[in-house]
PDB file of N, CA and C in Angstrom:
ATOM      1  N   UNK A   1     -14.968   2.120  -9.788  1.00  0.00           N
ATOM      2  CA  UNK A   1     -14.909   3.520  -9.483  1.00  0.00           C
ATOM      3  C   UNK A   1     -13.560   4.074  -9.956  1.00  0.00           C
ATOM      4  N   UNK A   2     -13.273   5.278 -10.776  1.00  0.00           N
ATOM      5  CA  UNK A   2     -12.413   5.697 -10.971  1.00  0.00           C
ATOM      6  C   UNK A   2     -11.592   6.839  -9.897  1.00  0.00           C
ATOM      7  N   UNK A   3     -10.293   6.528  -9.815  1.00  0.00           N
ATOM      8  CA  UNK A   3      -9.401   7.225  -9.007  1.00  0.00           C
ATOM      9  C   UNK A   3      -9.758   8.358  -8.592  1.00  0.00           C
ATOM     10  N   UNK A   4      -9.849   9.205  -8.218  1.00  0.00           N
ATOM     11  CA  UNK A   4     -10.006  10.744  -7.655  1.00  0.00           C
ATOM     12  C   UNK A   4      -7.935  11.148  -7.913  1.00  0.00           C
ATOM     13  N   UNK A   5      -7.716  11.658  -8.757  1.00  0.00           N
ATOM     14  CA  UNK A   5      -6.315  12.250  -9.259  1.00  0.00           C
ATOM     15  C   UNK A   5      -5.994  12.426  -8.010  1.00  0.00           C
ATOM     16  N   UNK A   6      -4.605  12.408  -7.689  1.00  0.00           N
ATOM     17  CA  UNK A   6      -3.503  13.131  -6.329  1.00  0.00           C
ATOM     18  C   UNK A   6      -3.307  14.278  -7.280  1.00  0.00           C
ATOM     19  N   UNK A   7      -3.012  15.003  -6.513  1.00  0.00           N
ATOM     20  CA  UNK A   7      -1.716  16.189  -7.010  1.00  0.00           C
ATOM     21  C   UNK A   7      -0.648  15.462  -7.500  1.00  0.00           C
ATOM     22  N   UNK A   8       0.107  15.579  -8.224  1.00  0.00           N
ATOM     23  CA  UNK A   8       1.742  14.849  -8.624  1.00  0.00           C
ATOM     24  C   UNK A   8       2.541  15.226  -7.461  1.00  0.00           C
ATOM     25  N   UNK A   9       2.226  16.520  -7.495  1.00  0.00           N
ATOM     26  CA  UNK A   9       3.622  17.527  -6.406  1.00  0.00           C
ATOM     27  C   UNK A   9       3.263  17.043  -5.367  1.00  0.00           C
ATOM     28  N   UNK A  10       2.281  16.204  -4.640  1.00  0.00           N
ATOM     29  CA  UNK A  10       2.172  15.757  -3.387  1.00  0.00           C
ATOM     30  C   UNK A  10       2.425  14.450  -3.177  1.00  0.00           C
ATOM     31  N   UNK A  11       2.015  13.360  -4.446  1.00  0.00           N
ATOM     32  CA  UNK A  11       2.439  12.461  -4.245  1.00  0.00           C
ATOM     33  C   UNK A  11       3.886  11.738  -3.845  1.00  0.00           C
ATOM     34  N   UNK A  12       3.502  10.105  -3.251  1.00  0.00           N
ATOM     35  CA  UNK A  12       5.403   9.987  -3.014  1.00  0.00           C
ATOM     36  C   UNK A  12       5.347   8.603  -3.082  1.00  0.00           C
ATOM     37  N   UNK A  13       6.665   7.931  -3.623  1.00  0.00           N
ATOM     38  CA  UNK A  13       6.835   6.707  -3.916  1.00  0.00           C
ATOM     39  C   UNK A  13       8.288   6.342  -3.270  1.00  0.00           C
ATOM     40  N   UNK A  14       8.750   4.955  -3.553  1.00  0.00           N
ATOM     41  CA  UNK A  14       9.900   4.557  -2.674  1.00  0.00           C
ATOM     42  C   UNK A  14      10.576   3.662  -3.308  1.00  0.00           C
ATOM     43  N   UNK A  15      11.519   3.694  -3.878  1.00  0.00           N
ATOM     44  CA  UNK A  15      12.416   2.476  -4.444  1.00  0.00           C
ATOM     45  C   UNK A  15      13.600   2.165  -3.092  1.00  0.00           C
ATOM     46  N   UNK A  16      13.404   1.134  -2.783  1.00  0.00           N
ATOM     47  CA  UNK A  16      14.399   0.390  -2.309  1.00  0.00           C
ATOM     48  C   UNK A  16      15.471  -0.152  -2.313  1.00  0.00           C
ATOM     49  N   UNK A  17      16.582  -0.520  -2.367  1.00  0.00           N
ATOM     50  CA  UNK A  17      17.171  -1.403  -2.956  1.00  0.00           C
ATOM     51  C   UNK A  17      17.833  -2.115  -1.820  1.00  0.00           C
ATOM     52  N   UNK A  18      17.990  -3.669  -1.698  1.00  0.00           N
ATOM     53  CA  UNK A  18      18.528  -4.125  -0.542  1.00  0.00           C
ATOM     54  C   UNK A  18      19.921  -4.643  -0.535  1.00  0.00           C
ATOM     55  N   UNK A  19      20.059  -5.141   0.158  1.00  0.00           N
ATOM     56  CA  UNK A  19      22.028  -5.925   0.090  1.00  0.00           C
ATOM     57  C   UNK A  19      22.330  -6.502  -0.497  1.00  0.00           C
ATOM     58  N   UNK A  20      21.279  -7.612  -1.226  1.00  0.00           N
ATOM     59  CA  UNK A  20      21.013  -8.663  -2.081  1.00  0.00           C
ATOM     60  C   UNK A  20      21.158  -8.396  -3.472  1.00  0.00           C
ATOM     61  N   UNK A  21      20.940  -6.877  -3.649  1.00  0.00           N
ATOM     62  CA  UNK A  21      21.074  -6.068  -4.836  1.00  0.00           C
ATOM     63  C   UNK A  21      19.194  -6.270  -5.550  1.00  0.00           C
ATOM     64  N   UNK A  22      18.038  -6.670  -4.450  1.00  0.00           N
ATOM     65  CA  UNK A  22      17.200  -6.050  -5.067  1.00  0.00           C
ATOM     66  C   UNK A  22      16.713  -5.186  -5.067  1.00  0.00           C
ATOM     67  N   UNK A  23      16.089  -4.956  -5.780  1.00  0.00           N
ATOM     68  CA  UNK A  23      15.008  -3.043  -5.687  1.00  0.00           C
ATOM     69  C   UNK A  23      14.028  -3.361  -6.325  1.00  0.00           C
ATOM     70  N   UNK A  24      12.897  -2.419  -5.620  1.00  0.00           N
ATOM     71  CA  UNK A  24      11.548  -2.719  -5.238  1.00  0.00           C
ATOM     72  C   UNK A  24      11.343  -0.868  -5.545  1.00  0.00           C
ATOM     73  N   UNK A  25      10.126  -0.785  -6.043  1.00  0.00           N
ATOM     74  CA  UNK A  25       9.677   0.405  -5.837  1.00  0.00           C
ATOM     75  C   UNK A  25       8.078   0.009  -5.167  1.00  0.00           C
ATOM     76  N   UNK A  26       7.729   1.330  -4.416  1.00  0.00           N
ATOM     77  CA  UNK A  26       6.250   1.243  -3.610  1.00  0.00           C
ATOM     78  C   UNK A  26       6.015   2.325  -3.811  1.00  0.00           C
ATOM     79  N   UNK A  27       4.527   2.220  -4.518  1.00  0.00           N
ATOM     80  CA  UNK A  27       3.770   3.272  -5.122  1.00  0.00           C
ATOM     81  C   UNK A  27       3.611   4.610  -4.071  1.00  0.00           C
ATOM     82  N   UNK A  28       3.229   4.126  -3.036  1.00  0.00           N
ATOM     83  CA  UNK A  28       2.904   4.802  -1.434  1.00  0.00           C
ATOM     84  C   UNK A  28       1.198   4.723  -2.195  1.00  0.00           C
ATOM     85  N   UNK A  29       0.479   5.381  -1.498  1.00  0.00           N
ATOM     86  CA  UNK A  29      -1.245   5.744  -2.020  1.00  0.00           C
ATOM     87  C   UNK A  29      -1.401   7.438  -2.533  1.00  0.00           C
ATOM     88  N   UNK A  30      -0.835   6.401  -4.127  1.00  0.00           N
ATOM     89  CA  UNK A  30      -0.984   7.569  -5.179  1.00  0.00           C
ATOM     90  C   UNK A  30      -1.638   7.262  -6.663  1.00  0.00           C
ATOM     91  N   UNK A  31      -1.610   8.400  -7.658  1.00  0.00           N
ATOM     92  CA  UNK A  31      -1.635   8.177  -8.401  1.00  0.00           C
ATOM     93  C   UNK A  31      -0.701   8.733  -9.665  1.00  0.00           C
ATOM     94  N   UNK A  32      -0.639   7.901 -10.740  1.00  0.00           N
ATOM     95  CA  UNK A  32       0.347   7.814 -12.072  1.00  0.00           C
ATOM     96  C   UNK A  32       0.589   9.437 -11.333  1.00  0.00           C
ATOM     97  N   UNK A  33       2.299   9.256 -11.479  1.00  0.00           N
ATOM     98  CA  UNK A  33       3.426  10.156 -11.823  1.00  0.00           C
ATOM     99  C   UNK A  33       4.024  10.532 -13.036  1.00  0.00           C
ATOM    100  N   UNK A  34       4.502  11.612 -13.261  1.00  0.00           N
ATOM    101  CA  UNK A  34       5.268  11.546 -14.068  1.00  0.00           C
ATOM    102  C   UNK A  34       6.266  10.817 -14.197  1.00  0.00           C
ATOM    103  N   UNK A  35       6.988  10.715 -12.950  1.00  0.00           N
ATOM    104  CA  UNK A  35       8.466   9.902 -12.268  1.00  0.00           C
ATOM    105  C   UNK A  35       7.977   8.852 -13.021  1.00  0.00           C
ATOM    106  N   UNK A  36       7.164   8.306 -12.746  1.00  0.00           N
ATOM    107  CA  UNK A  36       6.744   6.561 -13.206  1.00  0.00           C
ATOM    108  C   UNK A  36       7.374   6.461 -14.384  1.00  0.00           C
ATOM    109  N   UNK A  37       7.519   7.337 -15.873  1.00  0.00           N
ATOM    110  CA  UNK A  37       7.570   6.546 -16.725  1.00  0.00           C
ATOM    111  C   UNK A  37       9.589   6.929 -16.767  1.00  0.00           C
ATOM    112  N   UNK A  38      10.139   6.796 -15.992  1.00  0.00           N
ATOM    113  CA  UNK A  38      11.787   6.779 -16.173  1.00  0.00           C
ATOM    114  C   UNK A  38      11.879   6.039 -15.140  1.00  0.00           C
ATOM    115  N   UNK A  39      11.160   5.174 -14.549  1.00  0.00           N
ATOM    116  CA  UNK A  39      11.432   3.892 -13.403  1.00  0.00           C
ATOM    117  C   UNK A  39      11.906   2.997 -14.547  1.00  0.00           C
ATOM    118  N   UNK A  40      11.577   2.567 -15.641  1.00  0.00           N
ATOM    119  CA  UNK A  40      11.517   1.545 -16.756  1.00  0.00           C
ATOM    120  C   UNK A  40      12.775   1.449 -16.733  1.00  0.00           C
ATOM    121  N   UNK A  41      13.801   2.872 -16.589  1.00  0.00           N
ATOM    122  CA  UNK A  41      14.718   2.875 -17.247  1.00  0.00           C
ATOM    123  C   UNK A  41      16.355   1.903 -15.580  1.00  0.00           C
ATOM    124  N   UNK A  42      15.241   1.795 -14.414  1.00  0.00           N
ATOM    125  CA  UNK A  42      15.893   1.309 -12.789  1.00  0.00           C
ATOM    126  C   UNK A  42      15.845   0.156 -13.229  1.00  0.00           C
ATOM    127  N   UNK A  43      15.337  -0.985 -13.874  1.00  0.00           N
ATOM    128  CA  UNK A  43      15.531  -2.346 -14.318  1.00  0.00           C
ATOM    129  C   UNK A  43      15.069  -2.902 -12.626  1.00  0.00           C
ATOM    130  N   UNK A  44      14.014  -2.345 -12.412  1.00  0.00           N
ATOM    131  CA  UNK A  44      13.339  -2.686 -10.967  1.00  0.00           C
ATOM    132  C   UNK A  44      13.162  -4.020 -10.877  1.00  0.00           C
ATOM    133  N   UNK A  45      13.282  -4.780  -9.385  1.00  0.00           N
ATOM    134  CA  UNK A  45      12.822  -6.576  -9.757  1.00  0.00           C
ATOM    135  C   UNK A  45      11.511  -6.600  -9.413  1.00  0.00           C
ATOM    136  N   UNK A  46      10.725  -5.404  -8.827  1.00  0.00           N
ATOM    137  CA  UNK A  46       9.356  -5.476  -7.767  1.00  0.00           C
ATOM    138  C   UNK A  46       9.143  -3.997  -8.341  1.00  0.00           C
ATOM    139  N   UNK A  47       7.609  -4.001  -7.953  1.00  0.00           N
ATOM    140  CA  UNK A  47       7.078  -3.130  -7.993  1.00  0.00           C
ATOM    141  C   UNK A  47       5.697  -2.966  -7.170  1.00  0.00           C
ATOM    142  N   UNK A  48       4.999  -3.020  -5.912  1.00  0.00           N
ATOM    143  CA  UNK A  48       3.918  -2.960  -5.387  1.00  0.00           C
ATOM    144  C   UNK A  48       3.256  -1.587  -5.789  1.00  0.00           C
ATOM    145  N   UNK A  49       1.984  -2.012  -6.052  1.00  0.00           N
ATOM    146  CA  UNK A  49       1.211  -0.821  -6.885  1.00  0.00           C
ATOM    147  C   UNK A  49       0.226  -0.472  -6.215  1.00  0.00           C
ATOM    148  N   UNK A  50      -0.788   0.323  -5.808  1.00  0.00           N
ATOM    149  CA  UNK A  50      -1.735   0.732  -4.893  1.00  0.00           C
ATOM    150  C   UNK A  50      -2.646   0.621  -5.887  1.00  0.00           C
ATOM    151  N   UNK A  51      -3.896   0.190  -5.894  1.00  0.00           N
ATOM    152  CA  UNK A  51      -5.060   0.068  -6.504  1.00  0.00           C
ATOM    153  C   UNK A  51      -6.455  -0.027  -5.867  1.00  0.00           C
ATOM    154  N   UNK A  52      -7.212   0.814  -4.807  1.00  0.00           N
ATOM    155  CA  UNK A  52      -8.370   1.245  -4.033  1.00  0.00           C
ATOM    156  C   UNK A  52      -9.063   1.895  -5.051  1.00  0.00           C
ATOM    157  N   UNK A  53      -8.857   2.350  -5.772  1.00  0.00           N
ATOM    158  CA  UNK A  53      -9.088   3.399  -6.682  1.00  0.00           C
ATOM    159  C   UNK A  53     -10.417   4.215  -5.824  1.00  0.00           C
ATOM    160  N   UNK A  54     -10.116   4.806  -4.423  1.00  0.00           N
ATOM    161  CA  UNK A  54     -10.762   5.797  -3.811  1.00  0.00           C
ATOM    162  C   UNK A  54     -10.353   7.366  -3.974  1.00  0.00           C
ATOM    163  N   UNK A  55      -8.846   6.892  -3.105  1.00  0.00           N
ATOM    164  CA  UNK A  55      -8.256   8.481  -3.124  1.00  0.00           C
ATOM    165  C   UNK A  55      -6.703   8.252  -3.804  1.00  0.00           C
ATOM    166  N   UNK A  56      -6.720   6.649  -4.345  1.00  0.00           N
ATOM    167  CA  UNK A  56      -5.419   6.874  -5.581  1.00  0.00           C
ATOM    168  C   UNK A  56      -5.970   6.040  -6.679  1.00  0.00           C
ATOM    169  N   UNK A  57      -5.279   5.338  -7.164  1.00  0.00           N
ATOM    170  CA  UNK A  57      -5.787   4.944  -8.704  1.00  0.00           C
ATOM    171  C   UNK A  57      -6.455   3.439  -8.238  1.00  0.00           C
ATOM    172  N   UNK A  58      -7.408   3.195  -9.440  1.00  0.00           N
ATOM    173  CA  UNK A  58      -7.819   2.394  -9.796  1.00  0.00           C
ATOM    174  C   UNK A  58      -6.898   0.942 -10.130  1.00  0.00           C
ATOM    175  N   UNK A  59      -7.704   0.017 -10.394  1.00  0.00           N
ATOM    176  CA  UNK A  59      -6.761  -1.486 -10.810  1.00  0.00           C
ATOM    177  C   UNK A  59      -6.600  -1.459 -12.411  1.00  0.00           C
ATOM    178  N   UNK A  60      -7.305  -0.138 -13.377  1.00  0.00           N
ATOM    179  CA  UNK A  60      -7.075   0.069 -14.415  1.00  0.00           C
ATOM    180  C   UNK A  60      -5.533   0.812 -14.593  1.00  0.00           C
ATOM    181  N   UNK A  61      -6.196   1.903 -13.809  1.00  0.00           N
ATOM    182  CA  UNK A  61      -4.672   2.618 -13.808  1.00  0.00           C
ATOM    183  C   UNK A  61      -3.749   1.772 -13.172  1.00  0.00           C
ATOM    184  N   UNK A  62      -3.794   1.228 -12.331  1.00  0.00           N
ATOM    185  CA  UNK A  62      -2.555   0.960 -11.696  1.00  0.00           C
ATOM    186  C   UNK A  62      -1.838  -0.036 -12.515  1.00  0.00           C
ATOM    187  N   UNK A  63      -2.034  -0.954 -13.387  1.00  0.00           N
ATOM    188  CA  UNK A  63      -1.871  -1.818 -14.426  1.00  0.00           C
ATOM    189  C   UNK A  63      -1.013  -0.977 -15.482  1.00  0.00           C
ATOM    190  N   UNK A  64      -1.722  -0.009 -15.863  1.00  0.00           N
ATOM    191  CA  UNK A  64      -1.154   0.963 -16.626  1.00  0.00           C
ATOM    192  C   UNK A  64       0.225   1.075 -16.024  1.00  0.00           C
ATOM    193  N   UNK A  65      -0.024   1.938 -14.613  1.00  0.00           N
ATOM    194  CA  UNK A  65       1.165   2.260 -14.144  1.00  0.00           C
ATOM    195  C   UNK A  65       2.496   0.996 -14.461  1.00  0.00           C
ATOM    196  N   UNK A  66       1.776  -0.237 -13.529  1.00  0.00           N
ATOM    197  CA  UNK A  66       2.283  -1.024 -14.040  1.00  0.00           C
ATOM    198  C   UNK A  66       3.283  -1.429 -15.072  1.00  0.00           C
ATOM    199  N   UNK A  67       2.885  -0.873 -16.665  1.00  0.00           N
ATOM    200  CA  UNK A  67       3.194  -1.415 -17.300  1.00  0.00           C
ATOM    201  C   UNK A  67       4.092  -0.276 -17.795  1.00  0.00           C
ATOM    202  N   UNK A  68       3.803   1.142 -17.626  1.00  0.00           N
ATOM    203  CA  UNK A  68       4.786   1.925 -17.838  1.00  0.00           C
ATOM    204  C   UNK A  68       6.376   1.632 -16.855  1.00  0.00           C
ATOM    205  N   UNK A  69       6.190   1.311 -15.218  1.00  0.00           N
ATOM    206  CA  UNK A  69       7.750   0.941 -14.703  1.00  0.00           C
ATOM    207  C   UNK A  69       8.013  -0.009 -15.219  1.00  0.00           C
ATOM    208  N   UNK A  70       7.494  -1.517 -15.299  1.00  0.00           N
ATOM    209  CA  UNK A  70       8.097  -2.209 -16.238  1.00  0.00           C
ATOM    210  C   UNK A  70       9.203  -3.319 -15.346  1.00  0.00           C
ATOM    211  N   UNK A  71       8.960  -3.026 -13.991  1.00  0.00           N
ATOM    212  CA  UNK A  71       9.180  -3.988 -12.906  1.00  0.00           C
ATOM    213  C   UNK A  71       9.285  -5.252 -13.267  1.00  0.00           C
ATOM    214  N   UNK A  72       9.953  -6.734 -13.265  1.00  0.00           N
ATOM    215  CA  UNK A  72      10.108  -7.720 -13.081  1.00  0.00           C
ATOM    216  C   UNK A  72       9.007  -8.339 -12.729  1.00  0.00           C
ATOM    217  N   UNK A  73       8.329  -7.884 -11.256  1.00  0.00           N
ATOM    218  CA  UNK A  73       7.570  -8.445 -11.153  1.00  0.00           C
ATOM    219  C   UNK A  73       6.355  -7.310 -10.278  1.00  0.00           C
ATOM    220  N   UNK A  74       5.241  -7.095 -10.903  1.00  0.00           N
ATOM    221  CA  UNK A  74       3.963  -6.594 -10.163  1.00  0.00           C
ATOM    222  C   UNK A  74       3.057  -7.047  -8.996  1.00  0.00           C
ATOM    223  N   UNK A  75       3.249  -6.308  -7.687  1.00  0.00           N
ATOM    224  CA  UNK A  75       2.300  -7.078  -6.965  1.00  0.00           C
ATOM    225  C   UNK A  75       1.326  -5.746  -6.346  1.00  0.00           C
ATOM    226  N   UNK A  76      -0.085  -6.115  -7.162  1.00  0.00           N
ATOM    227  CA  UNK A  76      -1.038  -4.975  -6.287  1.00  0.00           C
ATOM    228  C   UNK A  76      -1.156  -4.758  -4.571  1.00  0.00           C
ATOM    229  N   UNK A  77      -1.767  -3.998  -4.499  1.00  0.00           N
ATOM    230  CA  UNK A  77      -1.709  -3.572  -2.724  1.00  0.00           C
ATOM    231  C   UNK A  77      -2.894  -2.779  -2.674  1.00  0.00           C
ATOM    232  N   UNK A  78      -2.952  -2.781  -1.085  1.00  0.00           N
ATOM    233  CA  UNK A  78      -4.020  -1.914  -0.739  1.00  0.00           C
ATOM    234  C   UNK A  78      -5.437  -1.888  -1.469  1.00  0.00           C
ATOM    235  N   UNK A  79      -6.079  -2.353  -1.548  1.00  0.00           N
ATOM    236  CA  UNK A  79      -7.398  -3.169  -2.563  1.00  0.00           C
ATOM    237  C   UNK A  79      -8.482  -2.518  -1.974  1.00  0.00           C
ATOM    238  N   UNK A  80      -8.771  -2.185  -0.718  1.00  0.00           N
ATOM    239  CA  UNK A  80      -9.760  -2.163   0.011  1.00  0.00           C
ATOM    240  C   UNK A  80      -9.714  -0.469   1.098  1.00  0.00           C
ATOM    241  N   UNK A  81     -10.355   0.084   0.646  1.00  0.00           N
ATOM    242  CA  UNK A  81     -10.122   1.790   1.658  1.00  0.00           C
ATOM    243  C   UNK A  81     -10.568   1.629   2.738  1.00  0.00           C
ATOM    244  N   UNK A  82     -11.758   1.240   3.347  1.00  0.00           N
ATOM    245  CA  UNK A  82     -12.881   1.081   4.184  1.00  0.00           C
ATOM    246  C   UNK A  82     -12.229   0.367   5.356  1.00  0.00           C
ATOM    247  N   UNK A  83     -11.912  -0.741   4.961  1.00  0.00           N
ATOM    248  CA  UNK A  83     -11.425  -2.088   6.352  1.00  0.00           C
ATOM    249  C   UNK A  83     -10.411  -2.301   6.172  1.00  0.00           C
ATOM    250  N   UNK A  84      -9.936  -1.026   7.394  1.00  0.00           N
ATOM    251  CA  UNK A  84      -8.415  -1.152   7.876  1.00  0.00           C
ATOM    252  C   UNK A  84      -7.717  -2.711   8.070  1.00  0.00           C
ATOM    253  N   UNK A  85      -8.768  -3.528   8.612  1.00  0.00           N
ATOM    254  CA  UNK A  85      -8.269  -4.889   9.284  1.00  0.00           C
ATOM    255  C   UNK A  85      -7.687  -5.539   7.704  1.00  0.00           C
ATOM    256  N   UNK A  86      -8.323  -5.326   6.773  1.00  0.00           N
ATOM    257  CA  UNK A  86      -8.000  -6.045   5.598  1.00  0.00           C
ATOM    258  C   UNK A  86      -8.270  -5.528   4.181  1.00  0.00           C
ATOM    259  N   UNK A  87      -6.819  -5.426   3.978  1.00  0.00           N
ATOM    260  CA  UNK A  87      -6.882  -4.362   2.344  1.00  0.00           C
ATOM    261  C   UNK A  87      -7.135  -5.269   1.080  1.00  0.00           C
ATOM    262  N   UNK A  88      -7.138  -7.139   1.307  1.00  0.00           N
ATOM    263  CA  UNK A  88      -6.677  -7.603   0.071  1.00  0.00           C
ATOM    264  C   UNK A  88      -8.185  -8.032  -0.681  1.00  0.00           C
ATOM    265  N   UNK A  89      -8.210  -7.711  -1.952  1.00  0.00           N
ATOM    266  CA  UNK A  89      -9.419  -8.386  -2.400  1.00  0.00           C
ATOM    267  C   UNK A  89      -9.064  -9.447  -3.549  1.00  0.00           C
ATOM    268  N   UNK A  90      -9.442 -10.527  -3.382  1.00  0.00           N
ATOM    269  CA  UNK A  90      -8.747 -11.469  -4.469  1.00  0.00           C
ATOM    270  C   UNK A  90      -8.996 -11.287  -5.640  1.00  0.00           C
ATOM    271  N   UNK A  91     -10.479 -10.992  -6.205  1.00  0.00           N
ATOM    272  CA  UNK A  91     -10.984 -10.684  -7.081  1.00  0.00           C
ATOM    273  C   UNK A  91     -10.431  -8.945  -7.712  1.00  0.00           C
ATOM    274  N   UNK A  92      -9.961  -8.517  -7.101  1.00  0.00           N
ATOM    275  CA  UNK A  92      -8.878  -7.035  -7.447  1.00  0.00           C
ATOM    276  C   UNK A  92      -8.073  -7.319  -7.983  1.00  0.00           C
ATOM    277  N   UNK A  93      -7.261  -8.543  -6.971  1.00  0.00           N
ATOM    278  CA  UNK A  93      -5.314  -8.985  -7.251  1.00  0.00           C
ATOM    279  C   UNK A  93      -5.818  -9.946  -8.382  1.00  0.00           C
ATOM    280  N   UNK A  94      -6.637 -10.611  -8.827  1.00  0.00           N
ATOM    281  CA  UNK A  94      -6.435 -11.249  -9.907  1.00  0.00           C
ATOM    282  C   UNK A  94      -6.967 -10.577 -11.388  1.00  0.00           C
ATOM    283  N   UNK A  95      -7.654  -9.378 -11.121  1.00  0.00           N
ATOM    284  CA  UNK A  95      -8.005  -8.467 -12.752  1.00  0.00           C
ATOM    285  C   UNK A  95      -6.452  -7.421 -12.634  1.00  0.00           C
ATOM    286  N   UNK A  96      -5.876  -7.319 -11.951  1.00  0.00           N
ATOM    287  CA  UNK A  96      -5.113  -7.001 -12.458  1.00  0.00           C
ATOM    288  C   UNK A  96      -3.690  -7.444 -13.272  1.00  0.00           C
ATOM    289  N   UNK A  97      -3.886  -7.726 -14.536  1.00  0.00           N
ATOM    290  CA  UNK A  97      -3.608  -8.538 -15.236  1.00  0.00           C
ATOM    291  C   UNK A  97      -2.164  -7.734 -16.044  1.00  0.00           C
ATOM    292  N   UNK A  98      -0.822  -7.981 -15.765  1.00  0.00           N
ATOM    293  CA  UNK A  98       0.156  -7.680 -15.712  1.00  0.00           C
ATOM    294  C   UNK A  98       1.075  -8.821 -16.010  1.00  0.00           C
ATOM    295  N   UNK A  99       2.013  -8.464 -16.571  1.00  0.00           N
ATOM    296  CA  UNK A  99       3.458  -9.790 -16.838  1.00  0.00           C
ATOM    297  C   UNK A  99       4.081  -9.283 -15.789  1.00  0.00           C
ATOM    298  N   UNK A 100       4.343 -11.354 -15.133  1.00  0.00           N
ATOM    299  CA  UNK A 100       5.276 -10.901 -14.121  1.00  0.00           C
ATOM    300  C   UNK A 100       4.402 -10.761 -12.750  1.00  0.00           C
ATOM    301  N   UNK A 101       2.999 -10.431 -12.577  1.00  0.00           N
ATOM    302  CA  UNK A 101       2.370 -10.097 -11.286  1.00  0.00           C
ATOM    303  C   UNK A 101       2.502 -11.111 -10.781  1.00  0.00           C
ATOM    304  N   UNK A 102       2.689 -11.168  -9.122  1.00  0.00           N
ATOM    305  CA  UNK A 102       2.417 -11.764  -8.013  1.00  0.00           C
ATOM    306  C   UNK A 102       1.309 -11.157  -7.312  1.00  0.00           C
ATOM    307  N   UNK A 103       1.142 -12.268  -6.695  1.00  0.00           N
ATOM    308  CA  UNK A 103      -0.653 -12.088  -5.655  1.00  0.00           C
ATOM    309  C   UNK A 103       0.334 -12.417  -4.132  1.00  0.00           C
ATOM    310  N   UNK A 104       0.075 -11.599  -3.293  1.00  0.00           N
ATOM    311  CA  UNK A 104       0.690 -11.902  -2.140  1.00  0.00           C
ATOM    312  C   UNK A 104      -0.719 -11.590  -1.356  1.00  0.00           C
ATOM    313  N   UNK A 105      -1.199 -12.780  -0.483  1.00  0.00           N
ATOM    314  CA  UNK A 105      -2.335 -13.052   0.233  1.00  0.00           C
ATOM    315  C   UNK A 105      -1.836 -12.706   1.643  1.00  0.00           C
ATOM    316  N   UNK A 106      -3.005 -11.946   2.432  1.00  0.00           N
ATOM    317  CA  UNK A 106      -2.552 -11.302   3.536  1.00  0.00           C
ATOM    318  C   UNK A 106      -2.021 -12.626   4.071  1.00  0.00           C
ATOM    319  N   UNK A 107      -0.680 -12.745   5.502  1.00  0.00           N
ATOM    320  CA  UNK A 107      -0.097 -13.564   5.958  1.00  0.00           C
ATOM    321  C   UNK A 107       0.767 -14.499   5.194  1.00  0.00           C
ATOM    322  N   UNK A 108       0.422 -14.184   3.919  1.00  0.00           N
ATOM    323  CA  UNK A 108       2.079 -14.508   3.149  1.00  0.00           C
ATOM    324  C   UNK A 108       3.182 -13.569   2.996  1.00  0.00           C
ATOM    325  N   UNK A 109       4.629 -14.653   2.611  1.00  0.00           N
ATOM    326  CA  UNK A 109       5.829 -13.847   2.760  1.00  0.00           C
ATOM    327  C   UNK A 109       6.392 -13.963   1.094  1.00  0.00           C
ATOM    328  N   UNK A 110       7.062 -13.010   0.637  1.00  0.00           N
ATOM    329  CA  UNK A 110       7.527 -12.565  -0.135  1.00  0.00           C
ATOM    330  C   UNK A 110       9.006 -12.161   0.311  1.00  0.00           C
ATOM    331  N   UNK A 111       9.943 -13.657  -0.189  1.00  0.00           N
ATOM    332  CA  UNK A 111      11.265 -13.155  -0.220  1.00  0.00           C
ATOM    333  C   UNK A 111      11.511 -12.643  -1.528  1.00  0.00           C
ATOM    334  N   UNK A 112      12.717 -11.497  -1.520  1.00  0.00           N
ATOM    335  CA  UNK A 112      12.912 -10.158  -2.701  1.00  0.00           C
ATOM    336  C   UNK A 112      13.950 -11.116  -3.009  1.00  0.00           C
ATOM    337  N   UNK A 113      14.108 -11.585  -4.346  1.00  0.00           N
ATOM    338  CA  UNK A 113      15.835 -11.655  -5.255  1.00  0.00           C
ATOM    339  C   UNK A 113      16.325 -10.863  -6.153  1.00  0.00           C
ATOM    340  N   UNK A 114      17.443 -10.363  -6.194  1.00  0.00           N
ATOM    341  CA  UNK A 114      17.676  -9.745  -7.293  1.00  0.00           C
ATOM    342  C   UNK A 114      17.514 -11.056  -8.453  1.00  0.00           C
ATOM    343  N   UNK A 115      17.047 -10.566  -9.506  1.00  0.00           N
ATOM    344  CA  UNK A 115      16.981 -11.242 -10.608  1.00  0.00           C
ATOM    345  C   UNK A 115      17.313 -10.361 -12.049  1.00  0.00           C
TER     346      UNK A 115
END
């Protein structure tokens, strides 16, 4: 199913950066920004991407997106609109096919390094 567009002007995203000196950006549940394509230029180590493709983008787009920030490392999110209890679909986190992606399975941990 393809995305249903956000507004740009409504959408919102989040770069982080921690003590460690990493930074992370989080899509929030949106779709492609303009902002997105001058993230490339943050030398981001993370990037979590939203891909439901209900009411934000798809695992096409979000790949895209993906590949326009240019993050270190890609990890999809939010997979699933319907069941709050559980967003991850394995078969989602693994077509989305990115350099650099991580699969983080619900109840796993993900320590951030700067790299």
């Amino acid at each position: 199913m393809k995305a249903v567009s956000n507004d740009a002007s409504k959408c919102v995203g989040y770069i982080l950066t921690f003590s460690n000196g990493a930074s992370l950006y989080l899509s929030g549940d949106t779709s492609t920004t303009p902002q997105m394509a001058e993230l490339a230029d943050r030398n981001l180590d993370y990037a979590f991407i939203c891909c439901d493709g209900v009411y934000n983008m798809d695992v096409t787009e979000a790949m895209e997106c993906a590949t326009m920030i240019a993050a270190k490392h890609s990890i999809p999110y939010h997979m699933i609109p319907a069941d709050k209890t559980n967003c991850f679909d394995r078969a989602v986190a693994e077509s989305f096919d990115v350099p650099g992606k991580i699969i983080v399975e619900p109840g796993e941990e993900l320590i951030l390094v700067n790299e």
